[in-house]
N, C-alpha and C. Protein backbone atom coordinates (compact mmCIF):
# COMPACT_ATOMS: atom_id res chain seq x y z
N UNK A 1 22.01 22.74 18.00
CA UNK A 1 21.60 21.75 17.01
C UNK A 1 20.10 21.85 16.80
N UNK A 2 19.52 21.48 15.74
CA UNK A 2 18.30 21.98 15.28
C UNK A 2 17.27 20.22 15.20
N UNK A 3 16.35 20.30 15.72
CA UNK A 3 15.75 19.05 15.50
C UNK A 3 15.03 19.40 14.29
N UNK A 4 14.61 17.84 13.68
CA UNK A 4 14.19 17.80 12.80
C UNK A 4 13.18 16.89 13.01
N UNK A 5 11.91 17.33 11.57
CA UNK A 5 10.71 16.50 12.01
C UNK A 5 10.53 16.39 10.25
N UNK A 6 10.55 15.07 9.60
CA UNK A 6 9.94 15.04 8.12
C UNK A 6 8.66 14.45 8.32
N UNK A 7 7.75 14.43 7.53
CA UNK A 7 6.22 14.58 7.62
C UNK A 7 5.48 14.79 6.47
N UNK A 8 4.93 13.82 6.04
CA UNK A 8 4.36 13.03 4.54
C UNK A 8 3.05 12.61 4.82
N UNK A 9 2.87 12.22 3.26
CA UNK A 9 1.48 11.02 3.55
C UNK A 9 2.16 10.13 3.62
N UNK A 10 1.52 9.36 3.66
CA UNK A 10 2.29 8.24 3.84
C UNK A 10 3.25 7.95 4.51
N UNK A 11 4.11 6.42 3.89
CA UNK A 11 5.15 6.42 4.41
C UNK A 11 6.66 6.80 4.03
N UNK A 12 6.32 8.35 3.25
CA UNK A 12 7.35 8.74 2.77
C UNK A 12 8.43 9.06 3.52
N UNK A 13 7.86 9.56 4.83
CA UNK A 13 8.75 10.33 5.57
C UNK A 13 9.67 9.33 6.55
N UNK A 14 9.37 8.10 6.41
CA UNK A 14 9.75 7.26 7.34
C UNK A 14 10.85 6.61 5.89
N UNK A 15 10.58 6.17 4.94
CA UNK A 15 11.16 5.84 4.14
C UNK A 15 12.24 6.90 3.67
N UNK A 16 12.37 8.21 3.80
CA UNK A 16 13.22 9.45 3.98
C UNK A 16 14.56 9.10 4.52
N UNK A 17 13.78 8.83 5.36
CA UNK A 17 14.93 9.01 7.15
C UNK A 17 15.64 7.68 6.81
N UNK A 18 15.00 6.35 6.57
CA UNK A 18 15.96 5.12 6.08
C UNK A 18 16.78 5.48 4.94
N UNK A 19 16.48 6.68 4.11
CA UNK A 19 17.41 6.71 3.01
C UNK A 19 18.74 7.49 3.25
N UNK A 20 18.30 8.44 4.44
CA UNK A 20 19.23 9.73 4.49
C UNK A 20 20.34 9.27 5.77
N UNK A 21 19.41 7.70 6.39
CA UNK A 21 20.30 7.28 7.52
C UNK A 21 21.57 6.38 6.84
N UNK A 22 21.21 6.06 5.50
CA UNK A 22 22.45 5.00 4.74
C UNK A 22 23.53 6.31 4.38
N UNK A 23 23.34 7.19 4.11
CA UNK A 23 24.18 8.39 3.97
C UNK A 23 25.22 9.03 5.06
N UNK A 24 24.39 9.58 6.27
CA UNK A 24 24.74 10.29 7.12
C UNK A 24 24.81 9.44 9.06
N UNK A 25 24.46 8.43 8.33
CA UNK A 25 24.66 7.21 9.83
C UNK A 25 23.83 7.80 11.12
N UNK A 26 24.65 7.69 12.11
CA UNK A 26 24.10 8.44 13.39
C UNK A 26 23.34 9.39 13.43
N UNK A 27 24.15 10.89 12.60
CA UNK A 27 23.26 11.88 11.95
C UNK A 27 21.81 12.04 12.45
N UNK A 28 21.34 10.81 11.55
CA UNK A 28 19.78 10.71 11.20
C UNK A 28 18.99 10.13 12.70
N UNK A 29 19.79 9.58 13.64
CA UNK A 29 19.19 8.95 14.78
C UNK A 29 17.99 9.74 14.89
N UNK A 30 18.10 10.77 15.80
CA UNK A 30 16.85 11.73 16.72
C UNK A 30 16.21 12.44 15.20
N UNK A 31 15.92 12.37 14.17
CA UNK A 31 15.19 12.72 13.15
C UNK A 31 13.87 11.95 13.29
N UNK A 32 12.59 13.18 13.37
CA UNK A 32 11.46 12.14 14.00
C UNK A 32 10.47 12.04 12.29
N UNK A 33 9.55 11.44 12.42
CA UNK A 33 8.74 11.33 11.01
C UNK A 33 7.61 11.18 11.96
N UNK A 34 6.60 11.53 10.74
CA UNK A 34 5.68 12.00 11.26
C UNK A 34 4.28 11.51 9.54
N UNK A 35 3.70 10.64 10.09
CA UNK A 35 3.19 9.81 8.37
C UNK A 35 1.40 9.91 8.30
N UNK A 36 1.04 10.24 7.42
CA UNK A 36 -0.81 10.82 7.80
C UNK A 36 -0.96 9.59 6.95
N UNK A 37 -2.05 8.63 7.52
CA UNK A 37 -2.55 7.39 6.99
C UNK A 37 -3.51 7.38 6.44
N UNK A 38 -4.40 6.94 5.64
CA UNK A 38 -5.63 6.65 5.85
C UNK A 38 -6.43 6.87 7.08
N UNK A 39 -7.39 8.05 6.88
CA UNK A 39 -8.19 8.20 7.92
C UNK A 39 -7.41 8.66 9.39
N UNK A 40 -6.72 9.10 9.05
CA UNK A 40 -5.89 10.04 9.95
C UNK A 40 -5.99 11.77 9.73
N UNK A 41 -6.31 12.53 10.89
CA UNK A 41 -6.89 13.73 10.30
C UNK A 41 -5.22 14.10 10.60
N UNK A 42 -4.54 15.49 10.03
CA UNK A 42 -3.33 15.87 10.17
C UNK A 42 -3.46 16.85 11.54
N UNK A 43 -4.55 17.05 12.11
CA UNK A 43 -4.61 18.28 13.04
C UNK A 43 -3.70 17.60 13.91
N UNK A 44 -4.04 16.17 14.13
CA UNK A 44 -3.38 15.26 15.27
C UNK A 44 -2.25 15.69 15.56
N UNK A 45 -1.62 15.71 14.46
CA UNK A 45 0.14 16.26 14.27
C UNK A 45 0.37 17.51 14.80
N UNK A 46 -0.42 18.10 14.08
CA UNK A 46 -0.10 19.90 14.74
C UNK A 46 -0.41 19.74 16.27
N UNK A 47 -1.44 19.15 16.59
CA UNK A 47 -1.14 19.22 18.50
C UNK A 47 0.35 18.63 18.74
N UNK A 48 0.17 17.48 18.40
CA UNK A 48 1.24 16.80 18.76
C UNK A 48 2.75 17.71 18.64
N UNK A 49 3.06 18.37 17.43
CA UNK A 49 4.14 19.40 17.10
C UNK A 49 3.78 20.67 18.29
N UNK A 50 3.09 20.67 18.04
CA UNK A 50 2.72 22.25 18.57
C UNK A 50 3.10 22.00 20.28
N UNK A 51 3.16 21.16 20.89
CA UNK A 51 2.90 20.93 22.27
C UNK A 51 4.44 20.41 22.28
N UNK A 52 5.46 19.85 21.52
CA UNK A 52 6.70 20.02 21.18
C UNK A 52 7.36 20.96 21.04
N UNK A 53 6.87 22.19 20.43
CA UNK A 53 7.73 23.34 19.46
C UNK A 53 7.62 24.04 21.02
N UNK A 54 6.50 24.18 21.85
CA UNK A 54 6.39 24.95 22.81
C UNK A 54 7.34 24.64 24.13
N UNK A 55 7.79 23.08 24.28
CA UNK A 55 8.51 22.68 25.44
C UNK A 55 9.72 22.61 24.83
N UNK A 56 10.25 22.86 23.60
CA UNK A 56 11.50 22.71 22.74
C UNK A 56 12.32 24.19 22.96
N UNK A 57 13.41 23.61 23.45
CA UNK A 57 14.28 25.60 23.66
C UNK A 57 15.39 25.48 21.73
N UNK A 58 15.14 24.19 21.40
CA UNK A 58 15.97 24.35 20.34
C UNK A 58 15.58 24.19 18.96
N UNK A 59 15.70 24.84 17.65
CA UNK A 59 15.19 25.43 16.84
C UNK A 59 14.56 23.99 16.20
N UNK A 60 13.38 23.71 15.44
CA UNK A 60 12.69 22.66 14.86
C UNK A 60 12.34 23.45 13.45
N UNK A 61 12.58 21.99 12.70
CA UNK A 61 12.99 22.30 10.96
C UNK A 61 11.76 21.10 10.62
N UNK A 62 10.68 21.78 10.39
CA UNK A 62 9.70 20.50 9.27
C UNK A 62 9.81 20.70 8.08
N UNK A 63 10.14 19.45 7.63
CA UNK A 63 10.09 19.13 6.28
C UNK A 63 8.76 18.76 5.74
N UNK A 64 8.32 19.06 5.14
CA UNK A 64 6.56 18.56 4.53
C UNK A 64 7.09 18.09 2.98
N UNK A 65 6.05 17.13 2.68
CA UNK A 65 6.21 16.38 1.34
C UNK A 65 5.93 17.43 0.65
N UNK A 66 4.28 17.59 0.24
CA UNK A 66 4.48 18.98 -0.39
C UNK A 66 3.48 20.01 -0.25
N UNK A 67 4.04 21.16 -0.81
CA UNK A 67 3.00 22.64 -0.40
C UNK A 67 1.26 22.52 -0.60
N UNK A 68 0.88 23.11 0.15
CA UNK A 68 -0.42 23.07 0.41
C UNK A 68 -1.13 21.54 0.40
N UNK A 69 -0.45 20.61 0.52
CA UNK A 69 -1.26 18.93 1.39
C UNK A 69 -1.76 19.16 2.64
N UNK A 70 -2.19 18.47 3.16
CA UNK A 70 -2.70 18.42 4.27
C UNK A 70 -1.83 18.37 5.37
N UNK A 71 -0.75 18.20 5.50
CA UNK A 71 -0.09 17.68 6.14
C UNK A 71 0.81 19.28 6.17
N UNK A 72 1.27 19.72 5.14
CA UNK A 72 1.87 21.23 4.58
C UNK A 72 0.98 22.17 5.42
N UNK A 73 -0.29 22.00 5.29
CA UNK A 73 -1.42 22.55 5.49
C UNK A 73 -1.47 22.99 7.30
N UNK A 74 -1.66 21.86 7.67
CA UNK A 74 -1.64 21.26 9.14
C UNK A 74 -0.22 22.28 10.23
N UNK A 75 0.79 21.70 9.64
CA UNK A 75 2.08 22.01 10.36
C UNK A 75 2.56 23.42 9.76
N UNK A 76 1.97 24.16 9.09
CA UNK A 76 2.60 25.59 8.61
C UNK A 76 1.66 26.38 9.19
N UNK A 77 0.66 26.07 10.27
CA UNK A 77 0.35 26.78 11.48
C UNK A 77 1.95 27.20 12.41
N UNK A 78 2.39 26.21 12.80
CA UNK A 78 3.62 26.01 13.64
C UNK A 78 4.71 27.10 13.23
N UNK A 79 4.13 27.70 12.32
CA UNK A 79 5.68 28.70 11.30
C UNK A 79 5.31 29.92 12.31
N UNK A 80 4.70 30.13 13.16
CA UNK A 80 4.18 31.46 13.73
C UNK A 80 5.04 31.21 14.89
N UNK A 81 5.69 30.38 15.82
CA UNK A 81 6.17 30.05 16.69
C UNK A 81 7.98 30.65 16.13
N UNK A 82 8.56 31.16 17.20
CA UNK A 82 9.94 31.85 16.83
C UNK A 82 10.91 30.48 16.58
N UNK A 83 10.93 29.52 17.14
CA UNK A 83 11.83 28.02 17.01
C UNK A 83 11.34 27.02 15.83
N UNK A 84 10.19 27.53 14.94
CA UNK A 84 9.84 26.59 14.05
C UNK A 84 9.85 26.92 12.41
N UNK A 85 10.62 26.54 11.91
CA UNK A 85 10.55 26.65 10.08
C UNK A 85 10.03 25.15 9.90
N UNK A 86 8.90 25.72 8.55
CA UNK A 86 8.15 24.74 7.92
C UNK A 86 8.69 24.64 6.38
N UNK A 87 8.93 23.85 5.66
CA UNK A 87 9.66 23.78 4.35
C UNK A 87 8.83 23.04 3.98
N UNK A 88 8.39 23.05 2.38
CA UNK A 88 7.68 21.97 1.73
C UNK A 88 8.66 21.89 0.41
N UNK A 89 7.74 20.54 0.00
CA UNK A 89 8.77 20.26 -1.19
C UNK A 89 9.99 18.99 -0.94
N UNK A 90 10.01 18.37 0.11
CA UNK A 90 10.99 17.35 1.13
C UNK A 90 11.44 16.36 -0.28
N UNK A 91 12.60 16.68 -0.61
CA UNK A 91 13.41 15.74 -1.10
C UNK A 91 14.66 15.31 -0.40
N UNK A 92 15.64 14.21 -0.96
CA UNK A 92 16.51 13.72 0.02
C UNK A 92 17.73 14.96 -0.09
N UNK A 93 17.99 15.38 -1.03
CA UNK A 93 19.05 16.77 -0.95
C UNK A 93 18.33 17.80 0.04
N UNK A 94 17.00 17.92 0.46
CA UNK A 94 16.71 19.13 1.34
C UNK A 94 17.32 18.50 2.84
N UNK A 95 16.47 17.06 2.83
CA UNK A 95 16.75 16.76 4.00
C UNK A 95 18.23 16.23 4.24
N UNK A 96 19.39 15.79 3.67
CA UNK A 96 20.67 15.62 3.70
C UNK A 96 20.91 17.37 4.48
N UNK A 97 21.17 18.08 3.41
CA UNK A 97 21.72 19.29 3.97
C UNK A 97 20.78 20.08 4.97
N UNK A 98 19.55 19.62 5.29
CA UNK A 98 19.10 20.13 6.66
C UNK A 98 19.63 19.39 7.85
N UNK A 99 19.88 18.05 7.42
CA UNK A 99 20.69 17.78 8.72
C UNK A 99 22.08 18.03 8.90
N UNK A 100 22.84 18.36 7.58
CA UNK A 100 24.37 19.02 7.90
C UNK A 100 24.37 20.36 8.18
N UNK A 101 23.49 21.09 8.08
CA UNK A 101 23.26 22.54 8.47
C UNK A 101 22.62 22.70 9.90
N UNK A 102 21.74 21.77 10.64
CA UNK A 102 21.02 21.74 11.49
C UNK A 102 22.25 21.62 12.81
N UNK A 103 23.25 21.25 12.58
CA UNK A 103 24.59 20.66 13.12
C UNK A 103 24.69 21.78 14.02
N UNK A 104 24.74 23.04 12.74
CA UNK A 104 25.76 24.14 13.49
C UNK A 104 24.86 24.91 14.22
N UNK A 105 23.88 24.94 14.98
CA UNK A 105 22.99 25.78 15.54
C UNK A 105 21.74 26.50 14.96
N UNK A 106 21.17 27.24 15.09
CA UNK A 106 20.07 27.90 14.71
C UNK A 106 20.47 28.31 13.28
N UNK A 107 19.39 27.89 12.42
CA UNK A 107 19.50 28.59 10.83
C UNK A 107 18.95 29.67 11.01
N UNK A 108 19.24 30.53 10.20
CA UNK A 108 18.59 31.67 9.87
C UNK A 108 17.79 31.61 8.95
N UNK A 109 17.06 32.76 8.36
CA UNK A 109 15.52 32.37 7.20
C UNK A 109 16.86 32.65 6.01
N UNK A 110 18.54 33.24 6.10
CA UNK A 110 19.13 32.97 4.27
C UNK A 110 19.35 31.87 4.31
N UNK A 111 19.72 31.40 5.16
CA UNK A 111 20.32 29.76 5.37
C UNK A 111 19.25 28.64 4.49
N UNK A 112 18.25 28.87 5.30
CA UNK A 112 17.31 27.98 5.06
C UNK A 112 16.43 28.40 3.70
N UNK A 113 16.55 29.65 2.55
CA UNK A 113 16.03 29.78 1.39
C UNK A 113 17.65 29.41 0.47
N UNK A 114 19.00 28.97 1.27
CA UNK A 114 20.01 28.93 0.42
C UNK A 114 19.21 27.36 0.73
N UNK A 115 19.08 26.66 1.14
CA UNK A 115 18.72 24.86 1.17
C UNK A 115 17.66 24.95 0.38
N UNK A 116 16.42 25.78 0.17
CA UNK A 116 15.43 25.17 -0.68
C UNK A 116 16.12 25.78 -2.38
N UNK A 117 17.25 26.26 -2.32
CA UNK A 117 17.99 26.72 -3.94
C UNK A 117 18.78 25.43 -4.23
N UNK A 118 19.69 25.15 -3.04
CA UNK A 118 20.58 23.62 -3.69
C UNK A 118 19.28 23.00 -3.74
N UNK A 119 17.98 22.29 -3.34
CA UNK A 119 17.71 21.68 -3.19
C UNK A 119 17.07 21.43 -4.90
N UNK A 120 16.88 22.56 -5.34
CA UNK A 120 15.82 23.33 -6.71
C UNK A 120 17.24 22.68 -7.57
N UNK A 121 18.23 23.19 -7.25
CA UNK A 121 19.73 22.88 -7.91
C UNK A 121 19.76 21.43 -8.11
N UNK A 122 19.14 20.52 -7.40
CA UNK A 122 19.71 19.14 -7.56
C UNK A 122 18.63 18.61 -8.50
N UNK A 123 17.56 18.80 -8.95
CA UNK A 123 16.92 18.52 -9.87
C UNK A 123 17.24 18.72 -11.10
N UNK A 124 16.94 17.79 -11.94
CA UNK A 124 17.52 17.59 -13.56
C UNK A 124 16.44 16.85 -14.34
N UNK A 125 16.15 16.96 -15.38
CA UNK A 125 15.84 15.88 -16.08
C UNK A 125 16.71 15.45 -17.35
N UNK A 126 17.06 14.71 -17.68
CA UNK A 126 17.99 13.91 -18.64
C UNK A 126 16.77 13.25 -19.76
N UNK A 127 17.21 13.05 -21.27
CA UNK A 127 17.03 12.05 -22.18
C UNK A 127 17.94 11.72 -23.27
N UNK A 128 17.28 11.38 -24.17
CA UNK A 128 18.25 11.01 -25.07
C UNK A 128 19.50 11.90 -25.72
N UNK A 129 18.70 12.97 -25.40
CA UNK A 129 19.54 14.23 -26.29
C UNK A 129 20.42 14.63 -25.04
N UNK A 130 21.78 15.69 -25.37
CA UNK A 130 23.23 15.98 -24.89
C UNK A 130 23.07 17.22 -24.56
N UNK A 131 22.85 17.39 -23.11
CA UNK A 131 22.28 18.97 -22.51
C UNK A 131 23.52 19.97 -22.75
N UNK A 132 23.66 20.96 -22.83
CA UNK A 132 24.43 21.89 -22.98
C UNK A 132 25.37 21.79 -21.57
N UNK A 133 24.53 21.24 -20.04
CA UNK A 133 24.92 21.27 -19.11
C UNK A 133 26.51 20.01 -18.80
N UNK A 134 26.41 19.13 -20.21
CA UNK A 134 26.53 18.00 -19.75
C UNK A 134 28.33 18.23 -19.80
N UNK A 135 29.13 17.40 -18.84
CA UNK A 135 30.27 17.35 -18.86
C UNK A 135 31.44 15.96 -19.95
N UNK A 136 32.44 16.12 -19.98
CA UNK A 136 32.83 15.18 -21.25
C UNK A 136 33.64 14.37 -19.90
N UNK A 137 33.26 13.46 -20.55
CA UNK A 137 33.92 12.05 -18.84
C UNK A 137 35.10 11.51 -20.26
């Protein structure tokens, strides 16, 4: 099973995990967050991860809000370590199916570029007008 760490400004990442826990229940228990505040430098985190990823025998999946933040920035040091993938871009479809994929043991790097494709997949934008995509209900 693969731990998981989401990791934002704010309090996105904590607000994440309450969304993905109404979904997937228990699931989401040991899912840690990880939130850069005001006046919080992000290095903090990377010790903090880094001194984790190293006593951890089982594979760790960060989710980052998004690419190149500080926080993206910070924890994609940790991608050099053999047990750690860093993902940016953290929406609730990445993190849903990182925790139903995290289930079955160690991802591999197709596994984990097939989650950032559904994840690209679940985005839409809609308006007034009748997308070619759209289905007849």
């Amino acid at each position: 099973m693969a731990k998981i760490i989401l990791a934002s400004h704010g309090g996105l990442s904590k607000g994440m995990k309450d969304s993905v826990s109404m979904i997937v229940g228990d699931l989401a228990k040991d899912i840690e967050t990880y939130s850069l505040l005001p006046g919080q430098n992000p290095e903090g985190f990377y010790q903090e991860v880094l001194k984790e990823a190293k006593e951890c025998e089982e594979q760790i999946l960060i989710l980052c809000d998004i690419k190149g933040g500080s926080v993206h920035t910070a924890l994609s040091k940790l991608a050099v370590l053999d047990n750690v993938m860093v993902f940016s871009g953290m929406n609730m479809g990445l993190v849903l199916d990182a925790v139903m994929k995290g289930l079955n043991g160690k991802l591999e790097l197709a596994e984990a570029n097939d989650l950032i494709e559904a994840a690209k997949d679940g985005m839409t934008v809609m308006n007034g007008m009748t997308s070619e995509d759209d289905e007849d209900f």
